[in-house]
N, C-alpha and C. Protein backbone atom coordinates (compact mmCIF):
# COMPACT_ATOMS: atom_id res chain seq x y z
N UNK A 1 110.40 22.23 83.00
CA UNK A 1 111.49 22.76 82.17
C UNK A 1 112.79 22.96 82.94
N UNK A 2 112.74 22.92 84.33
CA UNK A 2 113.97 22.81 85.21
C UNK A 2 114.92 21.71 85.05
N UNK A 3 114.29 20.86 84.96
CA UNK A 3 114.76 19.48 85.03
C UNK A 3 115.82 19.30 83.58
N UNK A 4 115.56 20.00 82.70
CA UNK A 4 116.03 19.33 81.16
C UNK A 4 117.79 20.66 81.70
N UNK A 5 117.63 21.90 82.17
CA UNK A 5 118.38 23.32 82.78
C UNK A 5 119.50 22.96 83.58
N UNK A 6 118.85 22.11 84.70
CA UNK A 6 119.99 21.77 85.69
C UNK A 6 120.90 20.80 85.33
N UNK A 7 120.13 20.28 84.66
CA UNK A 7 121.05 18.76 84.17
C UNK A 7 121.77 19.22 83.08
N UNK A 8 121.48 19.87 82.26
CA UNK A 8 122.39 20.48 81.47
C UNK A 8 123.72 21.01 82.08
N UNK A 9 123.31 21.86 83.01
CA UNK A 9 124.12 22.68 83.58
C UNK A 9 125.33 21.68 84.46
N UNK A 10 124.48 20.70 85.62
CA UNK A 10 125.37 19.81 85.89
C UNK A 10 126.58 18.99 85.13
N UNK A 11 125.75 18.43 84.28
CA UNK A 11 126.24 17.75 83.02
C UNK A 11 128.02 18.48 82.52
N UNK A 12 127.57 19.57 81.84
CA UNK A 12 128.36 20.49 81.26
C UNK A 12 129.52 21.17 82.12
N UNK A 13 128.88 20.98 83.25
CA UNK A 13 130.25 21.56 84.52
C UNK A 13 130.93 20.68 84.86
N UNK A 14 130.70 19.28 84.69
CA UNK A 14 131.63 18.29 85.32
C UNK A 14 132.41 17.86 83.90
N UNK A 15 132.00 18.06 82.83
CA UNK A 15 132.75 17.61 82.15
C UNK A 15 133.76 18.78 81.68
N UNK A 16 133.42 19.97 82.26
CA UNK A 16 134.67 21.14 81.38
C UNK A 16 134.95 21.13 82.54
N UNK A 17 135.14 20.74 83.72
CA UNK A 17 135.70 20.71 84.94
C UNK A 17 137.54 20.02 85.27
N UNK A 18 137.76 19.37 84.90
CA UNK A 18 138.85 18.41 84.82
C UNK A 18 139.91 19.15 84.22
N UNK A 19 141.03 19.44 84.61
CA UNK A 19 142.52 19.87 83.69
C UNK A 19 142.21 19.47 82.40
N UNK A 20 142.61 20.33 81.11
CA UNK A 20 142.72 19.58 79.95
C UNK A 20 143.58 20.44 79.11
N UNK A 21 143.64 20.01 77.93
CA UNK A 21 144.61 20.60 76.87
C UNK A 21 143.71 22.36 76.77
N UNK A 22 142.57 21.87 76.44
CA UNK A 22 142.01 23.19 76.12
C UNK A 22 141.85 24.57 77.02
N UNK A 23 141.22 23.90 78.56
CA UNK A 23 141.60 24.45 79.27
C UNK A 23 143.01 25.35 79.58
N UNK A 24 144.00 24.52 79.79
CA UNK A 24 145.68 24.88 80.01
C UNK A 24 145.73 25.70 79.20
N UNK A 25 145.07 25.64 77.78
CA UNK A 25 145.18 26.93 76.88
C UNK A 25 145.08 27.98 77.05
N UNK A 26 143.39 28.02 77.00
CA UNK A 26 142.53 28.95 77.99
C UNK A 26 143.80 30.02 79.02
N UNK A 27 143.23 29.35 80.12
CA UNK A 27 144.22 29.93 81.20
C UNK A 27 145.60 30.69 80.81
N UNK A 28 146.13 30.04 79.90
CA UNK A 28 147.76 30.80 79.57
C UNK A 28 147.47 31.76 78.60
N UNK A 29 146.36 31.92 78.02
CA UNK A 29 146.50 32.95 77.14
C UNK A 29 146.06 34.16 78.03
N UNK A 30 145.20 33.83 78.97
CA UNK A 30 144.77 34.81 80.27
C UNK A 30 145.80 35.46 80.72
N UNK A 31 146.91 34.35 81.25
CA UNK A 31 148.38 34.83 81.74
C UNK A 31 149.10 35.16 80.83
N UNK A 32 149.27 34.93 79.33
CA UNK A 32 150.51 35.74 78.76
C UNK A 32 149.79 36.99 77.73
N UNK A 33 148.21 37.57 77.96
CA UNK A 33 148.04 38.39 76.94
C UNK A 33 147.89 40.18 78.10
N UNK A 34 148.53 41.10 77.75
CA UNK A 34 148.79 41.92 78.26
C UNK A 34 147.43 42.73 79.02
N UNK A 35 146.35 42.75 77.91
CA UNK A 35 145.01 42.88 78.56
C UNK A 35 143.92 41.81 78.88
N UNK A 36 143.37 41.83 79.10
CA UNK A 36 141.79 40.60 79.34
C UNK A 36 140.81 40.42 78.05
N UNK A 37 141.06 42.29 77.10
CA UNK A 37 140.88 41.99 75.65
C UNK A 37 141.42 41.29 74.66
N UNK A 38 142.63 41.30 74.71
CA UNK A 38 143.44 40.54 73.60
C UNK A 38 143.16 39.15 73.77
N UNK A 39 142.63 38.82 75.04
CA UNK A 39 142.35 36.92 75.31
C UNK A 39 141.31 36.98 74.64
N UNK A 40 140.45 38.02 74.24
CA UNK A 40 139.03 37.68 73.54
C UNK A 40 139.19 36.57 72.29
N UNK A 41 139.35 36.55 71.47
CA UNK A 41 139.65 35.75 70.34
C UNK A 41 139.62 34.56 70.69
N UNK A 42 140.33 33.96 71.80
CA UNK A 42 140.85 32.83 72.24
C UNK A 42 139.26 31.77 72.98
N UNK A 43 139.10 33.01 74.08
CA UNK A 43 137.82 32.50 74.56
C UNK A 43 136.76 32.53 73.95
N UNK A 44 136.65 33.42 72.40
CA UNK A 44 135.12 32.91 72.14
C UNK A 44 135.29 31.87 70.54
N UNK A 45 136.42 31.92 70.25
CA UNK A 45 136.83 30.55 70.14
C UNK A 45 136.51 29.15 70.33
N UNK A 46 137.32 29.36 71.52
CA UNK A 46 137.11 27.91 72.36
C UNK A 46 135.37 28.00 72.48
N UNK A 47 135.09 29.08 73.01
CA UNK A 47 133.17 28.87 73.36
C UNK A 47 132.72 28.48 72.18
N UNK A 48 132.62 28.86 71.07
CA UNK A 48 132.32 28.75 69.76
C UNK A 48 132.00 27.25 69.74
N UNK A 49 133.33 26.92 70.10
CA UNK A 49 134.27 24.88 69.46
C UNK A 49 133.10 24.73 69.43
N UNK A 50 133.33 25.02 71.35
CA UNK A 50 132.00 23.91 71.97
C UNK A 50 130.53 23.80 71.96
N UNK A 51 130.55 25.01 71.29
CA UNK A 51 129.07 25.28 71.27
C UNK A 51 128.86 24.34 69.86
N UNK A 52 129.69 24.41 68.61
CA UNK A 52 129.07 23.47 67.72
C UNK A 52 129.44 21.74 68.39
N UNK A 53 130.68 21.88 69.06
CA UNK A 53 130.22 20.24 69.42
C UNK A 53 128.83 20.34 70.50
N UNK A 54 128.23 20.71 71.12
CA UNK A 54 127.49 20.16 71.56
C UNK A 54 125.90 20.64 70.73
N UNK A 55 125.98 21.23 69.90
CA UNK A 55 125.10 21.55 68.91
C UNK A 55 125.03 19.99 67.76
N UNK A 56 126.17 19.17 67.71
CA UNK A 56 126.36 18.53 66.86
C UNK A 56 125.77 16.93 67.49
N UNK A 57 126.19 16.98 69.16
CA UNK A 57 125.99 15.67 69.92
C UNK A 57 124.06 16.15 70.00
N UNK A 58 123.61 17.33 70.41
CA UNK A 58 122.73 17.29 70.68
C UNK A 58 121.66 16.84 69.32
N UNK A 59 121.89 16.86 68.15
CA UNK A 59 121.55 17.13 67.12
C UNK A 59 121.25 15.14 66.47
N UNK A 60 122.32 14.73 66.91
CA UNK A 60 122.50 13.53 66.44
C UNK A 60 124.06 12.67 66.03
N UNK A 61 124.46 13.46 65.74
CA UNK A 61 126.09 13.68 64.96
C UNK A 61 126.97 12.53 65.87
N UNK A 62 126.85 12.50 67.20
CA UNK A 62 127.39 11.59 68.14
C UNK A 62 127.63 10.33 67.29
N UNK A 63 125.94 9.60 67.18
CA UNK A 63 126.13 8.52 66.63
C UNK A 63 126.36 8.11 65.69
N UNK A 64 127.03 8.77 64.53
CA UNK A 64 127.66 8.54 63.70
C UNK A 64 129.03 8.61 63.77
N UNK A 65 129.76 9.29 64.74
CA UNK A 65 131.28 9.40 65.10
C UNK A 65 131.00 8.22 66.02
N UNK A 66 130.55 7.76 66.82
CA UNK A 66 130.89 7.22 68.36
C UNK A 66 130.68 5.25 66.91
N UNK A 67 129.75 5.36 66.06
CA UNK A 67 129.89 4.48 65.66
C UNK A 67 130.74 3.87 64.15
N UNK A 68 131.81 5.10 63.94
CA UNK A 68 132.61 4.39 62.72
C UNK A 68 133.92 4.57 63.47
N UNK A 69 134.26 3.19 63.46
CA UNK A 69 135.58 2.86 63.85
C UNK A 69 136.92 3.85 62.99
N UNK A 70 136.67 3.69 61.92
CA UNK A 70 137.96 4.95 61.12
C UNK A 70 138.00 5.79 61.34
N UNK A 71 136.51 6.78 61.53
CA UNK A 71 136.54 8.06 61.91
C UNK A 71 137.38 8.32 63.80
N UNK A 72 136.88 7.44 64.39
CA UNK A 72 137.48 7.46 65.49
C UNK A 72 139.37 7.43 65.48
N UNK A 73 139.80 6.22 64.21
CA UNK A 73 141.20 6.34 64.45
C UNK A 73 141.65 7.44 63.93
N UNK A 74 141.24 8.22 62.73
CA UNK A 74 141.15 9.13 62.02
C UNK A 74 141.91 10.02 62.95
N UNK A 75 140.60 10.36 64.31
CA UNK A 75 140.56 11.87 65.27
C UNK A 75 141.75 11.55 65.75
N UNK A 76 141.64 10.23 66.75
CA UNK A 76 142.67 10.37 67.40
C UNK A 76 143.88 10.12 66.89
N UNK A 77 144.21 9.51 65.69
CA UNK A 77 145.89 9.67 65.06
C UNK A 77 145.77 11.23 64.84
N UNK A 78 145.22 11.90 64.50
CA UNK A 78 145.85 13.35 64.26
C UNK A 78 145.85 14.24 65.27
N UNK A 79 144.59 14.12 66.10
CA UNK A 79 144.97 14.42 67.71
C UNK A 79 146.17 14.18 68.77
N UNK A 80 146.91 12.78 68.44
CA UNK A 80 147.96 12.95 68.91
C UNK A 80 149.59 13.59 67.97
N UNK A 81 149.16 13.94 67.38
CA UNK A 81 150.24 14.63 66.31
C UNK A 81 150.02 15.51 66.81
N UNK A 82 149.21 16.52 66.80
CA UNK A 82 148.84 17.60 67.37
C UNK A 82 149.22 18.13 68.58
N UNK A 83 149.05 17.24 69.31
CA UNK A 83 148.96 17.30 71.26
C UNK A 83 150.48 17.48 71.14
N UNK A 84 151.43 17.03 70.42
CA UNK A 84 153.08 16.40 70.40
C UNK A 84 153.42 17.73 70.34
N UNK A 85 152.69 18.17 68.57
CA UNK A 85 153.30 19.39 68.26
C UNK A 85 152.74 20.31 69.61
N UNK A 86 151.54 20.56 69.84
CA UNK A 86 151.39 21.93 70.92
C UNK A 86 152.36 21.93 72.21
N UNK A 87 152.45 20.54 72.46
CA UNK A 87 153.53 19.72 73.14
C UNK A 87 154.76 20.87 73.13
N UNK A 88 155.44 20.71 72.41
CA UNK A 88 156.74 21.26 71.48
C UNK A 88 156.49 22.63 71.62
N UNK A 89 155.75 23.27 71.28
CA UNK A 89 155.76 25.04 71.29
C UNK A 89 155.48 25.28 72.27
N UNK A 90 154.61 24.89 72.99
CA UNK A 90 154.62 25.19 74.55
C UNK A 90 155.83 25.09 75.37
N UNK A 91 156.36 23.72 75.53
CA UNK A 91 157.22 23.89 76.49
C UNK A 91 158.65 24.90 76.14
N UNK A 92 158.74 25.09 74.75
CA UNK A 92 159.50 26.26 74.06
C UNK A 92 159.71 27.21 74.11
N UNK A 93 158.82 27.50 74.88
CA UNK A 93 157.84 29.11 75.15
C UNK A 93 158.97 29.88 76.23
N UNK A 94 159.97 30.39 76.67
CA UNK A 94 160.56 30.80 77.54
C UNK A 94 160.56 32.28 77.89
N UNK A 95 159.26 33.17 77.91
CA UNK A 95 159.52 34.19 78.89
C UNK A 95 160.01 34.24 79.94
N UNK A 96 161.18 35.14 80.23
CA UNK A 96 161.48 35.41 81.71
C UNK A 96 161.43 36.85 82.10
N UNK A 97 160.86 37.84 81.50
CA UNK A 97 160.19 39.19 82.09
C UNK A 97 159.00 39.71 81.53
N UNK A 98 157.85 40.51 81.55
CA UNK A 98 157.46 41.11 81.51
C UNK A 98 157.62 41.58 80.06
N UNK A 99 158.21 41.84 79.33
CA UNK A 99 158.97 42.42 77.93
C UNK A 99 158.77 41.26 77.20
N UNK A 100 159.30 40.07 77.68
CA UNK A 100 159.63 38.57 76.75
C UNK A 100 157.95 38.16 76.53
N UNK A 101 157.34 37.93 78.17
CA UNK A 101 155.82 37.51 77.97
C UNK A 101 155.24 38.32 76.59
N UNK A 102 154.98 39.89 76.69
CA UNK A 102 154.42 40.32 75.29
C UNK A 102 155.09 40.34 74.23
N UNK A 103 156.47 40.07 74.27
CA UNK A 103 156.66 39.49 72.81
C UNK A 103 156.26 37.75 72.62
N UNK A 104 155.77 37.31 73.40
CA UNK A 104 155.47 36.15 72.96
C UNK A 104 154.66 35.86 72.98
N UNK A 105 153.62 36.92 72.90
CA UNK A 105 152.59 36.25 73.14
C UNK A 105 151.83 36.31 71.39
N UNK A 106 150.75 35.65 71.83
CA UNK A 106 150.64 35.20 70.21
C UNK A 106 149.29 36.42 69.22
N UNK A 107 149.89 36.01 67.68
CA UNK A 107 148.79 37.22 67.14
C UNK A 107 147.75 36.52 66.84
N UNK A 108 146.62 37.72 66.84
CA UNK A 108 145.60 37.48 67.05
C UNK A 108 145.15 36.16 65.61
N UNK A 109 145.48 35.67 64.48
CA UNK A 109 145.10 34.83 63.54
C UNK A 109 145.88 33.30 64.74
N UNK A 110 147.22 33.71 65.27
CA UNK A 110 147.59 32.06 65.90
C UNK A 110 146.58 31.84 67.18
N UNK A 111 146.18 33.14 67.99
CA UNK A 111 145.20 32.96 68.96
C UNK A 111 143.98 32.01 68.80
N UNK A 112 143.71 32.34 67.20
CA UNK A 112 142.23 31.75 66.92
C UNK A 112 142.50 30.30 66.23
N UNK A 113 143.40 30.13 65.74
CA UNK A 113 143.88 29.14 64.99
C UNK A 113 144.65 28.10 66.55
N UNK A 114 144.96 28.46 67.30
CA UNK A 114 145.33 27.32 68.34
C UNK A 114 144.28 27.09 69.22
N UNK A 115 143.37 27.83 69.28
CA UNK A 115 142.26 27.95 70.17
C UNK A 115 141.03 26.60 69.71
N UNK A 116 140.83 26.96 68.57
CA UNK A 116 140.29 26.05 67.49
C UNK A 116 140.51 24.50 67.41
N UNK A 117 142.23 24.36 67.49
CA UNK A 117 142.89 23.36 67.76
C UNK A 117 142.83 22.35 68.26
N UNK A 118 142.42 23.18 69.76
CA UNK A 118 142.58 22.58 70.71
C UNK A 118 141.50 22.36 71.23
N UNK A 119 140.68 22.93 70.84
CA UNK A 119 138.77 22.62 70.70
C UNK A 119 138.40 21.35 69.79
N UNK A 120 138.91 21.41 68.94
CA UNK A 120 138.58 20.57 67.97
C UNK A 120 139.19 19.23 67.03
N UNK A 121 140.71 19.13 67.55
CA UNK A 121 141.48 18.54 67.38
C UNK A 121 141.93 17.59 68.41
N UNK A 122 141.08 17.64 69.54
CA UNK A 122 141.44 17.19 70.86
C UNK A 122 140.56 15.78 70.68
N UNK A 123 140.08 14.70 70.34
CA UNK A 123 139.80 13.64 70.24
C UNK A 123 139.05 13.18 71.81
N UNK A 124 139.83 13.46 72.97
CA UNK A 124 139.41 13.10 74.22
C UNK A 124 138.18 14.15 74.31
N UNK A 125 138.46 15.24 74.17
CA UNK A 125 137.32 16.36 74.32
C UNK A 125 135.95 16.02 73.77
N UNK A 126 136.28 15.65 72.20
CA UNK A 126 134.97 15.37 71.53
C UNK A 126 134.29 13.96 72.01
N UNK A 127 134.97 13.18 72.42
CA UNK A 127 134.57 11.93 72.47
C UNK A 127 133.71 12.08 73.93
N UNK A 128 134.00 13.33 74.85
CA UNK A 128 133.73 12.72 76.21
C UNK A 128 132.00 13.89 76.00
N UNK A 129 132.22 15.32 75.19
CA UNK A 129 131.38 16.24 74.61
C UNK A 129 130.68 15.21 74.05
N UNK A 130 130.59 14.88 72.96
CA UNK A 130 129.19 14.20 71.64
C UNK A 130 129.34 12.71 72.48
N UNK A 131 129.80 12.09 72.90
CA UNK A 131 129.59 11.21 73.64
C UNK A 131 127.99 11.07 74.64
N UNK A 132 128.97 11.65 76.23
CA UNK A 132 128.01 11.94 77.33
C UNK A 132 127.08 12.76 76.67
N UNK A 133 126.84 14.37 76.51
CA UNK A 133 126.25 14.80 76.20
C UNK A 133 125.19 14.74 75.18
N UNK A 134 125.23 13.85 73.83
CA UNK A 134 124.59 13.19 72.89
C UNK A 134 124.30 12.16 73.48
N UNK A 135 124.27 10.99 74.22
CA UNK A 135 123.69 10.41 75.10
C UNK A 135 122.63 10.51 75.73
N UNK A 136 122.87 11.83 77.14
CA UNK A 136 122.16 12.20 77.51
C UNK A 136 120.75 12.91 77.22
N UNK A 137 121.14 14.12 75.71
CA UNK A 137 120.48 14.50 75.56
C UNK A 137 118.73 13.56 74.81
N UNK A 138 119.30 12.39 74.66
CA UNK A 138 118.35 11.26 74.34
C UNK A 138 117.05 10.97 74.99
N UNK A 139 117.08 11.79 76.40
CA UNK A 139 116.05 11.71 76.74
C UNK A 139 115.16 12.84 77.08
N UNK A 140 115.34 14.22 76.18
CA UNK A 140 114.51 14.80 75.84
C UNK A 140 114.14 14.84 74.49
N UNK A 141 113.13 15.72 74.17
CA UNK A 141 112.68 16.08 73.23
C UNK A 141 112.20 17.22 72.81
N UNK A 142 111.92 18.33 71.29
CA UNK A 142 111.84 19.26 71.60
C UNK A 142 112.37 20.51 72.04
N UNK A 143 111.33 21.36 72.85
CA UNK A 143 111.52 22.29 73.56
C UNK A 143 112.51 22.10 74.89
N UNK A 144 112.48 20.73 75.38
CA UNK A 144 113.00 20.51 76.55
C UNK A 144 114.39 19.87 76.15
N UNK A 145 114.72 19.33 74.66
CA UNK A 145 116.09 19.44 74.34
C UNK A 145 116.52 20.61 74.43
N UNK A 146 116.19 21.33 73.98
CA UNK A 146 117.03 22.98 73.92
C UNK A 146 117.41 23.27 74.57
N UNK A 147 116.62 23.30 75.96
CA UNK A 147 116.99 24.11 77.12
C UNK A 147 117.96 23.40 77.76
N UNK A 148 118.07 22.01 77.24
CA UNK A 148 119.43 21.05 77.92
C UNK A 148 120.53 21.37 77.04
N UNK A 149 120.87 21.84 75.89
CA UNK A 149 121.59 22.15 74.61
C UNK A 149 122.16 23.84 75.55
N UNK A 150 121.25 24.53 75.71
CA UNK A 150 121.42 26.23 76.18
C UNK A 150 122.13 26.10 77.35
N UNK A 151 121.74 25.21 78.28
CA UNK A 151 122.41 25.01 79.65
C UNK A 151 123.74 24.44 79.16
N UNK A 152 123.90 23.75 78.34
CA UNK A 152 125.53 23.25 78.15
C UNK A 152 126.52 24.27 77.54
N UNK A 153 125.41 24.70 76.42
CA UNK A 153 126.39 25.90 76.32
C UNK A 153 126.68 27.22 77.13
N UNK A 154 125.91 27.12 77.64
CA UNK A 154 125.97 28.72 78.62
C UNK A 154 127.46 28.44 79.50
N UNK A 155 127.31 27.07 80.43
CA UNK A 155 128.30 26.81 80.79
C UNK A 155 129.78 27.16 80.28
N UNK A 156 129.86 26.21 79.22
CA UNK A 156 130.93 26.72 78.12
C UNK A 156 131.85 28.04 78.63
N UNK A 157 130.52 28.83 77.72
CA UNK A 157 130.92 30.57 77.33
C UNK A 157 131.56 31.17 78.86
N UNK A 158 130.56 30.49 80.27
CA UNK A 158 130.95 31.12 81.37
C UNK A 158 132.21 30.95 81.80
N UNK A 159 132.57 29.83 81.61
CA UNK A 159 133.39 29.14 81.89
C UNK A 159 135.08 29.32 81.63
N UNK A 160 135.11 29.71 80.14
CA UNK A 160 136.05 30.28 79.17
C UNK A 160 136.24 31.44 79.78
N UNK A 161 134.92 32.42 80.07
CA UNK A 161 135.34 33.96 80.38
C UNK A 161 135.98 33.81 81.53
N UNK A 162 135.61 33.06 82.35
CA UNK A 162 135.51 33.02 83.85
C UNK A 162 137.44 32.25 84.13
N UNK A 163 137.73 31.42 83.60
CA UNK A 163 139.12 31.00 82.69
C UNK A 163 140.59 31.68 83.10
N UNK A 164 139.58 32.77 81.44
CA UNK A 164 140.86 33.36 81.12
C UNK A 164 141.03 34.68 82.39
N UNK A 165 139.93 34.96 83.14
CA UNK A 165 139.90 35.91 83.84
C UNK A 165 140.91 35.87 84.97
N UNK A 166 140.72 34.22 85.27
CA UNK A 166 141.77 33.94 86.55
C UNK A 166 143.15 34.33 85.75
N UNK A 167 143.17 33.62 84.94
CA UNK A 167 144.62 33.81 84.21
C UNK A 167 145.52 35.16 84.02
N UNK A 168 144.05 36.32 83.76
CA UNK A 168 144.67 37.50 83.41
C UNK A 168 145.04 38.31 85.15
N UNK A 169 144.30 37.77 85.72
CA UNK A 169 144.73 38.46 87.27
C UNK A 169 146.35 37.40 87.80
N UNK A 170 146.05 36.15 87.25
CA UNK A 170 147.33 35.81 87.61
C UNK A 170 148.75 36.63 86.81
N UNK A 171 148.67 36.29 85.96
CA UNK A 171 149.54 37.40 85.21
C UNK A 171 149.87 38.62 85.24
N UNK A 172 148.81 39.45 85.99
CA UNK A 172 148.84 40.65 86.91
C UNK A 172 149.98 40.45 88.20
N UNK A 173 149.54 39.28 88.86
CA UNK A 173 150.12 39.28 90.06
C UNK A 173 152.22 38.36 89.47
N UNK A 174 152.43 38.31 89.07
CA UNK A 174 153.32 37.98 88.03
C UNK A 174 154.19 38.12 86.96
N UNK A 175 154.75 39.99 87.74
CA UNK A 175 154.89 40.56 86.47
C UNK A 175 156.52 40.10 85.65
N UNK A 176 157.03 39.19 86.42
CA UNK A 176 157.98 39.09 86.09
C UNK A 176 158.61 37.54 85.02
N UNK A 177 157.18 37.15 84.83
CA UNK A 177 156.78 35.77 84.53
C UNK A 177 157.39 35.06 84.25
N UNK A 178 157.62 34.37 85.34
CA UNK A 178 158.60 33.16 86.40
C UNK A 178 157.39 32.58 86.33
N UNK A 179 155.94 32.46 86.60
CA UNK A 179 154.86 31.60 86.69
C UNK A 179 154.46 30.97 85.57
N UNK A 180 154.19 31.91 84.03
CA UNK A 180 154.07 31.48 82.94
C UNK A 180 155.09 30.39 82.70
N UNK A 181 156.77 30.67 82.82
CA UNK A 181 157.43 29.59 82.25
C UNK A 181 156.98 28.21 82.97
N UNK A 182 157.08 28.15 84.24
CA UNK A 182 156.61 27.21 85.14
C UNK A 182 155.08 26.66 84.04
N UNK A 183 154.49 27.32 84.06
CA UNK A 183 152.77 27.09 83.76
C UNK A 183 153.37 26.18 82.19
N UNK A 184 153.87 27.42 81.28
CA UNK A 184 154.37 26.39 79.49
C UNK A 184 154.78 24.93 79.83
N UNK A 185 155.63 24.64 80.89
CA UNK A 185 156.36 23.52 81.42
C UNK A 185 154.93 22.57 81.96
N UNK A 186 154.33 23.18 82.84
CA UNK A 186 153.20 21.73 83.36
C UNK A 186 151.90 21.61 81.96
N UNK A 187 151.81 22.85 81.25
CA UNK A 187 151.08 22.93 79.77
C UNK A 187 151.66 21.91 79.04
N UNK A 188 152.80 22.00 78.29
CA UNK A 188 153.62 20.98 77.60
C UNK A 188 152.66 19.54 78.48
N UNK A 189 153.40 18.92 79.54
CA UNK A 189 153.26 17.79 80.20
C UNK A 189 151.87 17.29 80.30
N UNK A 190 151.05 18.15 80.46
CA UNK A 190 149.13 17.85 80.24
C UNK A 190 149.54 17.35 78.63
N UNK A 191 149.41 18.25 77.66
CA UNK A 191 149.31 17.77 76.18
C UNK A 191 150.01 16.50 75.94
N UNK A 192 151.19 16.20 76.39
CA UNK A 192 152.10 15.15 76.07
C UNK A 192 151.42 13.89 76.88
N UNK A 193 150.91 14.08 77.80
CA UNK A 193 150.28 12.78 78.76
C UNK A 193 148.92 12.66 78.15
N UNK A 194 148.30 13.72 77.38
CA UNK A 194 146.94 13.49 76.72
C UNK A 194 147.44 12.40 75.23
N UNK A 195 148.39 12.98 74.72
CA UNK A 195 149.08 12.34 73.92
C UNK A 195 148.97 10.57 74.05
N UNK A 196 149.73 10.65 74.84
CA UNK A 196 149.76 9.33 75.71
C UNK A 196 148.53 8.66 75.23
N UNK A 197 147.86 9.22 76.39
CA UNK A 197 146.56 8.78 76.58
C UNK A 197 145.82 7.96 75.14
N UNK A 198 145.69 8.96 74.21
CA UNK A 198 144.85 8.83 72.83
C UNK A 198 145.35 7.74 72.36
N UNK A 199 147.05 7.42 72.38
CA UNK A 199 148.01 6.78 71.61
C UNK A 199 147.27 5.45 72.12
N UNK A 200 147.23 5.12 73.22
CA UNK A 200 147.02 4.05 74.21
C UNK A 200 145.69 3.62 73.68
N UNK A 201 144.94 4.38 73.85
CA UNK A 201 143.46 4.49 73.27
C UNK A 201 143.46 3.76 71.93
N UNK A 202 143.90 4.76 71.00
CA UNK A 202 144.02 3.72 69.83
C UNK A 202 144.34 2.37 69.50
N UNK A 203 145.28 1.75 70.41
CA UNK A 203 146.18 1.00 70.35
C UNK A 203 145.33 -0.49 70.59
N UNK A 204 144.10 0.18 71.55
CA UNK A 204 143.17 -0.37 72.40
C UNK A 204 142.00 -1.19 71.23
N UNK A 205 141.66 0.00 70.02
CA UNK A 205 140.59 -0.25 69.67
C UNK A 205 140.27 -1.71 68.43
């Protein structure tokens, strides 16, 4: 039963490992929310996304997305609309004290509603989630799927907490947030190059 645990666990760390839209999220809501509570929403959110995408790859669901060509242009034409717009409000974002950061930072319905977003609207995310992971999970069965399903998600949830945590100590150390604007600015440029990316992708298929 180790074997179905680690690989999960491996699995699931290398792929939420990499810079991404969701991530960059993550992290800035760490840095622009005044406590480590108010990020709650955000991170169990995002844990949530992922827990039904990989509830969905583990399940079967993969091969029905990974094999209809529309549904694929579908994700990614509205995924990159998306990425443009988060694109746009992010780099928009201009705190320059302490005062500006909590007025800008966001209420708790846009917390959950961009969090979501960017979980689920992200085309690269799902494809690389119900992809690899629905793949992989192909070669268990059972009891010993689960525990490869539990290990992916555990990751997730740790991962998110573990996240926004850096974020909220950065923002601690930052009270004057000169780092956040910097951070909205390389945020914007991830989404807009993911953008890219999908556009290209499509263009491809």
């Amino acid at each position: 039963m180790l074997e179905p645990f680690f690989h999960g666990l491996i699995l699931a760390l290398g792929l939420i490992l990499p810079l991404g839209v969701q991530n960059v999220f993550v992290f800035n809501q760490g840095v622009r929310q005044q406590r480590f509570a108010h990020a709650l929403p955000v991170i169990i959110t995002a844990s949530l996304c992922d827990t039904l995408l990989i509830m969905a790859s583990v399940l079967g669901v993969s091969m029905i997305i990974l094999g209809s060509f529309w549904i694929k242009v579908i994700l990614i034409a509205i995924g990159c609309v998306f990425l443009i717009y988060m694109g746009w409000i992010t780099w928009n974002s201009k705190p320059s004290n302490e005062k500006e950061v909590k007025a800008n930072s966001f209420s708790l319905k846009k917390q959950v509603w961009f969090a979501a977003s960017v979980s689920l609207l992200n085309p690269h995310a799902i494809m690389d989630t119900i992809g690899v992971i629905g793949t992989s999970s192909l070669r268990y069965q059972g009891e010993e799927k689960a525990i490869f399903a539990i290990a992916c998600i555990l990751i997730s949830w740790l991962w998110f907490f573990g996240l926004a945590a850096m974020g909220r100590i950065t923002g601690e150390l930052d009270r004057s947030g000169k780092f956040l604007s910097i951070l909205n600015k390389i945020s914007a440029l991830v989404m807009w190059g993911a953008a890219v990316y999908l556009l290209l992708s499509l263009l491809s298929l």
